[in-house]
PDB file of N, CA and C in Angstrom:
ATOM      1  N   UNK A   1      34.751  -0.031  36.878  1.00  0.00           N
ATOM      2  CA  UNK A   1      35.406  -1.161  36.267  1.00  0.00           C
ATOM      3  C   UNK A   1      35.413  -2.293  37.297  1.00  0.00           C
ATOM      4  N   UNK A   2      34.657  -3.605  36.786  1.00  0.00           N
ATOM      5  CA  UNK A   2      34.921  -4.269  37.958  1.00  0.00           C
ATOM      6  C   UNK A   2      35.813  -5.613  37.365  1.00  0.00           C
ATOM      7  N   UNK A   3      36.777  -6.103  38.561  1.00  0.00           N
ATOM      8  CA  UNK A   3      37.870  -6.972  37.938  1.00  0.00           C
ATOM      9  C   UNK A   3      37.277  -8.348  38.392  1.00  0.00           C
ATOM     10  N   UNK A   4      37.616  -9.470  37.898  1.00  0.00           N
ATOM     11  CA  UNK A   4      37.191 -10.752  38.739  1.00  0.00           C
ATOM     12  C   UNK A   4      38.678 -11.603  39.058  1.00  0.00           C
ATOM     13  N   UNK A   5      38.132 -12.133  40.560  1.00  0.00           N
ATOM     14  CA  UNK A   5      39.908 -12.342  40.812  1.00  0.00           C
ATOM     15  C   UNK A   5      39.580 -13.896  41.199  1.00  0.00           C
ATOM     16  N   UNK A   6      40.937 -14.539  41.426  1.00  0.00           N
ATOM     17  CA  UNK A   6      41.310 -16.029  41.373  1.00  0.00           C
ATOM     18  C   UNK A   6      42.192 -16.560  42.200  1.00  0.00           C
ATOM     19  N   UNK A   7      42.515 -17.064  43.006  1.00  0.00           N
ATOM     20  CA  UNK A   7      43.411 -17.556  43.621  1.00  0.00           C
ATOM     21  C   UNK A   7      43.379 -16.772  44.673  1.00  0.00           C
ATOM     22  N   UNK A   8      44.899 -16.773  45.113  1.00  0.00           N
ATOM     23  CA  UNK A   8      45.986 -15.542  46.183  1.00  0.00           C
ATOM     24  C   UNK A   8      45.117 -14.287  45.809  1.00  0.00           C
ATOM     25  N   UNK A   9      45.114 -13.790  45.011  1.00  0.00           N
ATOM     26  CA  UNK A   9      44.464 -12.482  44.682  1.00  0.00           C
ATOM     27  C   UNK A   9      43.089 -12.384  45.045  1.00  0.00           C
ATOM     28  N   UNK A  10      42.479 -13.427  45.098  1.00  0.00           N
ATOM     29  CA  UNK A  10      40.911 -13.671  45.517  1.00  0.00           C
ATOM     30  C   UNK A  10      41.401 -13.379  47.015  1.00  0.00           C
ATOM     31  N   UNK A  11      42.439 -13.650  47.341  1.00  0.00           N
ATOM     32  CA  UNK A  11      42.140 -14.131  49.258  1.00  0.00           C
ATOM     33  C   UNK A  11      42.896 -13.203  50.027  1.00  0.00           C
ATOM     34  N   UNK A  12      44.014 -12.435  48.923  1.00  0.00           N
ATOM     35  CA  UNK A  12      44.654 -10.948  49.550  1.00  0.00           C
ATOM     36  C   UNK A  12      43.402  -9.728  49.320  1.00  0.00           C
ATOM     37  N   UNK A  13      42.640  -9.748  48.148  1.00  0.00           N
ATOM     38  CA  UNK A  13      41.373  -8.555  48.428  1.00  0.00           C
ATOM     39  C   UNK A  13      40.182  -9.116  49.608  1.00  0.00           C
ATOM     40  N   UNK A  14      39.917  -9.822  49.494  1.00  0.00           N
ATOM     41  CA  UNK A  14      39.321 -10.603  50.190  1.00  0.00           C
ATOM     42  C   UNK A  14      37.768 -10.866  49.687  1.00  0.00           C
ATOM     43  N   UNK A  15      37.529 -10.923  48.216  1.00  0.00           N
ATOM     44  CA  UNK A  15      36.512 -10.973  47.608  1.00  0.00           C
ATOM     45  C   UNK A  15      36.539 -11.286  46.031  1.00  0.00           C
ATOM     46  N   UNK A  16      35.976 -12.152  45.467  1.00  0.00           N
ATOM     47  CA  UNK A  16      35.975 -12.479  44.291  1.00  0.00           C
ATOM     48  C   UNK A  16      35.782 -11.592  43.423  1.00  0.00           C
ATOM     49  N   UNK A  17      35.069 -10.536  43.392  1.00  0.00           N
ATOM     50  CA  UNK A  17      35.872  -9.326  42.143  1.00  0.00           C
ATOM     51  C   UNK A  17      35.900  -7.895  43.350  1.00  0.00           C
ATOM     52  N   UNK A  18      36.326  -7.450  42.483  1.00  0.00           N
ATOM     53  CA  UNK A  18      36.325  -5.726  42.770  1.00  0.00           C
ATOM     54  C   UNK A  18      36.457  -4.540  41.918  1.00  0.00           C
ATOM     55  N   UNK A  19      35.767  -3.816  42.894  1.00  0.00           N
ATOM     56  CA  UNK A  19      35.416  -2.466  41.621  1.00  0.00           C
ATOM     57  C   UNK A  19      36.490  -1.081  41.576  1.00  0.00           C
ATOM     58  N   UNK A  20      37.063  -0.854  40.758  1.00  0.00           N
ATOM     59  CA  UNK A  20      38.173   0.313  40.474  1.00  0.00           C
ATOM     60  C   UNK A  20      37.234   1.449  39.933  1.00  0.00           C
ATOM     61  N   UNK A  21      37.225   2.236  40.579  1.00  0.00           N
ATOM     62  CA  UNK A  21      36.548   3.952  40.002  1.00  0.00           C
ATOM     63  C   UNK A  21      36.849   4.080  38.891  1.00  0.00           C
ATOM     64  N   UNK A  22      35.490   4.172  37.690  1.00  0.00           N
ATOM     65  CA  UNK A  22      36.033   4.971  36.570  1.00  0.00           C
ATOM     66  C   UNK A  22      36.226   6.882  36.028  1.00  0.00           C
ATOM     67  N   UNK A  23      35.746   7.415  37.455  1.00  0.00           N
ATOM     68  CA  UNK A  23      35.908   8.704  37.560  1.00  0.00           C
ATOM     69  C   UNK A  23      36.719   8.865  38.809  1.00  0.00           C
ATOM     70  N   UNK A  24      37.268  10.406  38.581  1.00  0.00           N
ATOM     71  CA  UNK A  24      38.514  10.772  39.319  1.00  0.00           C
ATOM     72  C   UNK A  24      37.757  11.267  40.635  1.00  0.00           C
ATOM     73  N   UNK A  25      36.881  10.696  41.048  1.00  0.00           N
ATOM     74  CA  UNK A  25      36.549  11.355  42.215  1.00  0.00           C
ATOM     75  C   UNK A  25      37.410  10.885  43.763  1.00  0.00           C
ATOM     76  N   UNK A  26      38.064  10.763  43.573  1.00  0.00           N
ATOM     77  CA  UNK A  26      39.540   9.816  44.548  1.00  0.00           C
ATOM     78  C   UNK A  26      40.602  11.215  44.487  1.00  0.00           C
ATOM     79  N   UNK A  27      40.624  11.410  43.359  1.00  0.00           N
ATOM     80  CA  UNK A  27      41.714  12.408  43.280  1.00  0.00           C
ATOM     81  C   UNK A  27      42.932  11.483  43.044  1.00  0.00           C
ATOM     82  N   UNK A  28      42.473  10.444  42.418  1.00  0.00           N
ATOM     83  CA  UNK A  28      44.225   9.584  42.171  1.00  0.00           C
ATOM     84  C   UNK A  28      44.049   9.046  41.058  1.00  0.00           C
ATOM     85  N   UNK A  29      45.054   9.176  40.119  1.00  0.00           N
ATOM     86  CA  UNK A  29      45.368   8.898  38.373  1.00  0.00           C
ATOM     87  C   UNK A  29      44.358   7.640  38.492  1.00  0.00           C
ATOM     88  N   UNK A  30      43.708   7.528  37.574  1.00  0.00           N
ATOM     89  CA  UNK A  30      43.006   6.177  37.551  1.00  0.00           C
ATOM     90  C   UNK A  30      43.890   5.590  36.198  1.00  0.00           C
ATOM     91  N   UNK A  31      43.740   3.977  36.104  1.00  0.00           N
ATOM     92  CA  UNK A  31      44.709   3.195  35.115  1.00  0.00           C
ATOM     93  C   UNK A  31      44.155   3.406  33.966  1.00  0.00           C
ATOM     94  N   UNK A  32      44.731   3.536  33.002  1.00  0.00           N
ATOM     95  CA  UNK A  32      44.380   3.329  31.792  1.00  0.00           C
ATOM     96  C   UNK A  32      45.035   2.223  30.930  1.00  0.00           C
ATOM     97  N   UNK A  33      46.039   1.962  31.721  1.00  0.00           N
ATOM     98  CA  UNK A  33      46.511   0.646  31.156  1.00  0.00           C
ATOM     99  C   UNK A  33      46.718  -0.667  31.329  1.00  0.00           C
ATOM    100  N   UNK A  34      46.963  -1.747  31.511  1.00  0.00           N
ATOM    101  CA  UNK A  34      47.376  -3.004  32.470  1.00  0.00           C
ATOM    102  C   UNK A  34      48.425  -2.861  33.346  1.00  0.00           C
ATOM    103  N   UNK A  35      49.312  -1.922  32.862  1.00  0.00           N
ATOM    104  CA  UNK A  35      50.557  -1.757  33.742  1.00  0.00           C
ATOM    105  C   UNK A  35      50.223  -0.725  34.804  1.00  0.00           C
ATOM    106  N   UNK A  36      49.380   0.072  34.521  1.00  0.00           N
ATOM    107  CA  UNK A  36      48.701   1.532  35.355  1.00  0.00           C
ATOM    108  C   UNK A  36      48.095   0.405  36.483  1.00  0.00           C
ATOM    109  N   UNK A  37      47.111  -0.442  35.852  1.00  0.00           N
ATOM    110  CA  UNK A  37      46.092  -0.865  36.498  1.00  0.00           C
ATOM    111  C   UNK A  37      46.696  -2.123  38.020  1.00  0.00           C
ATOM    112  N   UNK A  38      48.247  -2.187  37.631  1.00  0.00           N
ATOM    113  CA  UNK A  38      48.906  -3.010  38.820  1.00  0.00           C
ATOM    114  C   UNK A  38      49.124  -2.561  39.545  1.00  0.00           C
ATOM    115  N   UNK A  39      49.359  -1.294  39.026  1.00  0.00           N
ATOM    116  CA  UNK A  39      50.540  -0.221  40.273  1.00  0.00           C
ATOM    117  C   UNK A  39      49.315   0.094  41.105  1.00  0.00           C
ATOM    118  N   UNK A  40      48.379   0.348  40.414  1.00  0.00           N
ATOM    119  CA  UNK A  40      46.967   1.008  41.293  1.00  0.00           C
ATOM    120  C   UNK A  40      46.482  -0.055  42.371  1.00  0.00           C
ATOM    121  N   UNK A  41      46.525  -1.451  41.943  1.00  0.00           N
ATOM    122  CA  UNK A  41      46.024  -2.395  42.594  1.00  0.00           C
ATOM    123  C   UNK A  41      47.042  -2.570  43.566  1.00  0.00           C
ATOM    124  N   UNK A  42      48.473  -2.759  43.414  1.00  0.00           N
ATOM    125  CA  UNK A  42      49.522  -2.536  44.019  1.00  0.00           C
ATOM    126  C   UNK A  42      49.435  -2.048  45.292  1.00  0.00           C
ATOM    127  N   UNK A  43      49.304  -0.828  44.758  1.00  0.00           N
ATOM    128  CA  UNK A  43      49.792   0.308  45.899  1.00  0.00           C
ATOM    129  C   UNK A  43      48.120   0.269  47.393  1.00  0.00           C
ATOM    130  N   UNK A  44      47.230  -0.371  46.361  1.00  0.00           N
ATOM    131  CA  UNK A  44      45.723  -0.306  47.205  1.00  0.00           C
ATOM    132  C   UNK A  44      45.720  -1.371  47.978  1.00  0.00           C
ATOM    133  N   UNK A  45      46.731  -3.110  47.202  1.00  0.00           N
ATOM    134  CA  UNK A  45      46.863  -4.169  48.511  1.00  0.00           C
ATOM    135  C   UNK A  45      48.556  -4.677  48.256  1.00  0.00           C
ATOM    136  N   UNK A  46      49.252  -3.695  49.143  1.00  0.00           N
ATOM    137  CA  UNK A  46      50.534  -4.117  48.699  1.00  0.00           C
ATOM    138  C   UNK A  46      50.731  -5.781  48.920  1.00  0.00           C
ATOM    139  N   UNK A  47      50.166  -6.405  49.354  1.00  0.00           N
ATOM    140  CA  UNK A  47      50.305  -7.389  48.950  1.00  0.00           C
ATOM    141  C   UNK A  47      50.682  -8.540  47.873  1.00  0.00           C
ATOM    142  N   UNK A  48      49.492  -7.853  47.046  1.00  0.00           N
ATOM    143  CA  UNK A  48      49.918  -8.514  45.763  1.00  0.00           C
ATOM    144  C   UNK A  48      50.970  -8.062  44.527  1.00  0.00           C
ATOM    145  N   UNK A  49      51.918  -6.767  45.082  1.00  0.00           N
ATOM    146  CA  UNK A  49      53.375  -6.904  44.873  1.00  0.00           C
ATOM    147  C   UNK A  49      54.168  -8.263  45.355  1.00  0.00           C
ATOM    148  N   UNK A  50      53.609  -8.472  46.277  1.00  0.00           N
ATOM    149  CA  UNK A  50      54.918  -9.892  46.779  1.00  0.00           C
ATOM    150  C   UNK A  50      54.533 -11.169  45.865  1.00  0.00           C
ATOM    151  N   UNK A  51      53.218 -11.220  45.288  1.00  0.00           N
ATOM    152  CA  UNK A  51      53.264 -12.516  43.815  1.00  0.00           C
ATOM    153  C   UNK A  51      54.344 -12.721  43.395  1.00  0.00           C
ATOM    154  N   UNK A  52      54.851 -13.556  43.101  1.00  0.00           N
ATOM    155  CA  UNK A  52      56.052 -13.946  41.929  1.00  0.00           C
ATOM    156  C   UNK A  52      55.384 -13.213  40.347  1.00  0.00           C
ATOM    157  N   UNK A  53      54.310 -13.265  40.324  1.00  0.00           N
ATOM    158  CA  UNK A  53      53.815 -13.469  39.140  1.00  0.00           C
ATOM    159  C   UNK A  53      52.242 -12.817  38.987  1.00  0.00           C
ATOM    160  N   UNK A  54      51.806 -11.908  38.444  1.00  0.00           N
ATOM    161  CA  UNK A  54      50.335 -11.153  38.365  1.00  0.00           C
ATOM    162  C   UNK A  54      49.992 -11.433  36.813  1.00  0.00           C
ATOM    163  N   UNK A  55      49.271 -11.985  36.356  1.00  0.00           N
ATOM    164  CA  UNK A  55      48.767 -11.964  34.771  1.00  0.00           C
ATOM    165  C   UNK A  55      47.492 -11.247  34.692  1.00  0.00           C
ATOM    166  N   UNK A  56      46.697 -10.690  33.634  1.00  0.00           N
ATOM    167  CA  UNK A  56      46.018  -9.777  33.657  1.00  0.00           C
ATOM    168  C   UNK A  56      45.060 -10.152  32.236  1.00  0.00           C
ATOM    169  N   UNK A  57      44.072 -11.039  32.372  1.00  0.00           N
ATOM    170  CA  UNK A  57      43.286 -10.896  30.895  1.00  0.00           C
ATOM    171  C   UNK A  57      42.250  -9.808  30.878  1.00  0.00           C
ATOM    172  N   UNK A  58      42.456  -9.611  29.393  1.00  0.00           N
ATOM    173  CA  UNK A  58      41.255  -8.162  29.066  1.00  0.00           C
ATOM    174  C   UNK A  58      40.509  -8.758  28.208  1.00  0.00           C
ATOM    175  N   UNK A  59      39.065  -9.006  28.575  1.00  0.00           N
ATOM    176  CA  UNK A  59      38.303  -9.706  27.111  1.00  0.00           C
ATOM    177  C   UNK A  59      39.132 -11.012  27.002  1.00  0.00           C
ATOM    178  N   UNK A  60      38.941 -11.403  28.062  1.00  0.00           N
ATOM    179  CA  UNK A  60      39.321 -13.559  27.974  1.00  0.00           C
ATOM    180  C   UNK A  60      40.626 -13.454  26.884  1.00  0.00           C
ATOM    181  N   UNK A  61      41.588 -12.524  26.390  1.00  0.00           N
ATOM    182  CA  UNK A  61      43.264 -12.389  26.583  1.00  0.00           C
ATOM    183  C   UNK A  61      43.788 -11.811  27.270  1.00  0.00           C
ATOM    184  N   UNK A  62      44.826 -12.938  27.446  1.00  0.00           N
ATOM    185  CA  UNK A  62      46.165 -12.418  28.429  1.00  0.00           C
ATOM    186  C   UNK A  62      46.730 -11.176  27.856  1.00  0.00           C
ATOM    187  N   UNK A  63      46.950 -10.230  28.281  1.00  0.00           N
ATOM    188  CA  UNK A  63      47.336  -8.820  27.804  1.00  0.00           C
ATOM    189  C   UNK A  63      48.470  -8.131  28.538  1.00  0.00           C
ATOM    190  N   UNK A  64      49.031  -7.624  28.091  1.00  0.00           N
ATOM    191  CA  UNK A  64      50.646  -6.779  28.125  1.00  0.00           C
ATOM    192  C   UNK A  64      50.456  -5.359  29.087  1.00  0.00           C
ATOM    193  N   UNK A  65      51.452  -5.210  29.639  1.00  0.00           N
ATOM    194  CA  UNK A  65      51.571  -4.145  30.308  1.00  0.00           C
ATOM    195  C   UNK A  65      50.936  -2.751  29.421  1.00  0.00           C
ATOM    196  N   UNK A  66      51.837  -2.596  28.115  1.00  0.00           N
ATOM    197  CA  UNK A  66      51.005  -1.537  27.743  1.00  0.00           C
ATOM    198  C   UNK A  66      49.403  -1.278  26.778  1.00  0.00           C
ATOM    199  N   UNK A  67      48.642  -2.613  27.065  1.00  0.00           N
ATOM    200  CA  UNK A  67      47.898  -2.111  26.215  1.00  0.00           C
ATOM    201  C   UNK A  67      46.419  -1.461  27.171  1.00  0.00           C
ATOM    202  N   UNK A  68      45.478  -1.033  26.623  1.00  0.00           N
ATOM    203  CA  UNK A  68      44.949  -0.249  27.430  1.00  0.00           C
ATOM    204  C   UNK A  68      44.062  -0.940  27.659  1.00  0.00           C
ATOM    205  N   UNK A  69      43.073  -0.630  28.770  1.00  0.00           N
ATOM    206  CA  UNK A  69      41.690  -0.937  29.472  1.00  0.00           C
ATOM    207  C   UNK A  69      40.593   0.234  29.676  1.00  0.00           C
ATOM    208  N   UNK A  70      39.646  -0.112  29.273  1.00  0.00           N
ATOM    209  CA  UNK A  70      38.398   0.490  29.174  1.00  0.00           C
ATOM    210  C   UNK A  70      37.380   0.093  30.544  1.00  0.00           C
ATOM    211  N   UNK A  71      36.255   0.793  30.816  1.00  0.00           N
ATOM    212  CA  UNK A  71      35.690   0.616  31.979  1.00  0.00           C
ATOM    213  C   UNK A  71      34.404  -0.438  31.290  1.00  0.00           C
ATOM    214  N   UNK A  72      34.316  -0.950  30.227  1.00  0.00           N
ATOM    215  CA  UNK A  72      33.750  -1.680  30.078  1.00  0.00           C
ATOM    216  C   UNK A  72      34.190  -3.120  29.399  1.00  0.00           C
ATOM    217  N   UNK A  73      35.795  -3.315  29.710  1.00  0.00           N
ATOM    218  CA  UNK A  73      35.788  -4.366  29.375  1.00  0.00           C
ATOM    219  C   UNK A  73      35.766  -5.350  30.706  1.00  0.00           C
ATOM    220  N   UNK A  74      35.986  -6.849  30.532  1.00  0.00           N
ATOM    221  CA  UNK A  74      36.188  -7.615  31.318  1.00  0.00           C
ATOM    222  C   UNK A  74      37.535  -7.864  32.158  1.00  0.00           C
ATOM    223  N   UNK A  75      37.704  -7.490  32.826  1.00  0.00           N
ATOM    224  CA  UNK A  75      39.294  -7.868  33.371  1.00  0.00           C
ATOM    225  C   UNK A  75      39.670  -8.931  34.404  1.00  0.00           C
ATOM    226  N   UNK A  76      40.402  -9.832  34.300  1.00  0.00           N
ATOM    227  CA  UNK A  76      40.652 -10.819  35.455  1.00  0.00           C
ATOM    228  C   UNK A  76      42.039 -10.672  36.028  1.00  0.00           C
ATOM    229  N   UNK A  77      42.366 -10.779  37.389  1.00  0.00           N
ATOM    230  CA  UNK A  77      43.530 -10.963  37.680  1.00  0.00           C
ATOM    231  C   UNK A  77      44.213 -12.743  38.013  1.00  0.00           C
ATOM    232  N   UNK A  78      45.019 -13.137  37.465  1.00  0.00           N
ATOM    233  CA  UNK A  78      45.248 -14.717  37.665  1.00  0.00           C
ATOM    234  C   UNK A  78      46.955 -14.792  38.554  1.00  0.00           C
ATOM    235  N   UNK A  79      47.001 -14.806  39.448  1.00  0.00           N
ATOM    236  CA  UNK A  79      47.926 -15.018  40.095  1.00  0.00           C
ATOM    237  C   UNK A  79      48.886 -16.454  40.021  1.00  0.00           C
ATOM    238  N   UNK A  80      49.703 -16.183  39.973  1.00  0.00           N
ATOM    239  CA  UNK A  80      50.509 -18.391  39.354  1.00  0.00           C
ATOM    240  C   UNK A  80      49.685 -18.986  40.549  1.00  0.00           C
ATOM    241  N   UNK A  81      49.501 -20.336  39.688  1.00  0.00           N
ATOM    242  CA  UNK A  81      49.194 -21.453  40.636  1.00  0.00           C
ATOM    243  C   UNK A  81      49.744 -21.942  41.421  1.00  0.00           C
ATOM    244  N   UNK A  82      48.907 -21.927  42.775  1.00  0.00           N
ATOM    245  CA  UNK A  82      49.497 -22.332  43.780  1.00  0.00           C
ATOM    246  C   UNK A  82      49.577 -23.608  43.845  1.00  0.00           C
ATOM    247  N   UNK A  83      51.209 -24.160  44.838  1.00  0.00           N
ATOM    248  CA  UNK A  83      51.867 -25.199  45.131  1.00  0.00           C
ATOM    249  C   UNK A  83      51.237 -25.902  46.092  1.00  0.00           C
ATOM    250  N   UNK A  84      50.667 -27.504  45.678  1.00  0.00           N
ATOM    251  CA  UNK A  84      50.541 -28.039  47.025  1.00  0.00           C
ATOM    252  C   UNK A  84      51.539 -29.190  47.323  1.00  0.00           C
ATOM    253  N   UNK A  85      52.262 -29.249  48.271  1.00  0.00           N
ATOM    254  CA  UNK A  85      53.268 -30.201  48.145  1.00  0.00           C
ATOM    255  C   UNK A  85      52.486 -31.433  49.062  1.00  0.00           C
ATOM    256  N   UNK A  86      52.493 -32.624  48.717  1.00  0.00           N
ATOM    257  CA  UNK A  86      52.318 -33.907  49.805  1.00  0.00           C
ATOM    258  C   UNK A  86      53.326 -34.440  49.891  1.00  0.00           C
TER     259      UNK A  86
END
């Protein structure tokens, strides 16, 4: 499954997408859901726990914690827009 990322999230993985295993060869629950798929990303750059804010489109919609993800759809992570103050 590969995700494409944006912002903060582009610059805490340190690469414009990335690829999540769609087999268990890790030996660790793989996501099946949007909400699975944070904790996983989560726990892999705790970082992007400290966002205010993680949004998650599946197939170009914004999508809900519980609905599910497939290894062939599209997934983006969009982190809130960042502040520039002058």
């Amino acid at each position: 499954m590969t995700i494409l990322l944006y912002g903060t999230a582009k610059e805490i993985v340190g690469s414009p997408t990335l690829s999540v295993p769609t087999s268990n060869i890790t030996g660790k629950p793989l996501p099946k859901t949007v909400g699975e798929l944070k904790i996983f990303l989560g726990n892999t750059y705790p970082a992007l726990k400290k966002l205010t804010s993680l949004a998650v489109a599946v197939n170009h919609n914004y999508a809900k914690d519980h609905e599910f993800i497939n290894s062939y759809d599209e997934i983006a992570l969009i982190p809130p827009p960042e502040m520039v103050w002058k």
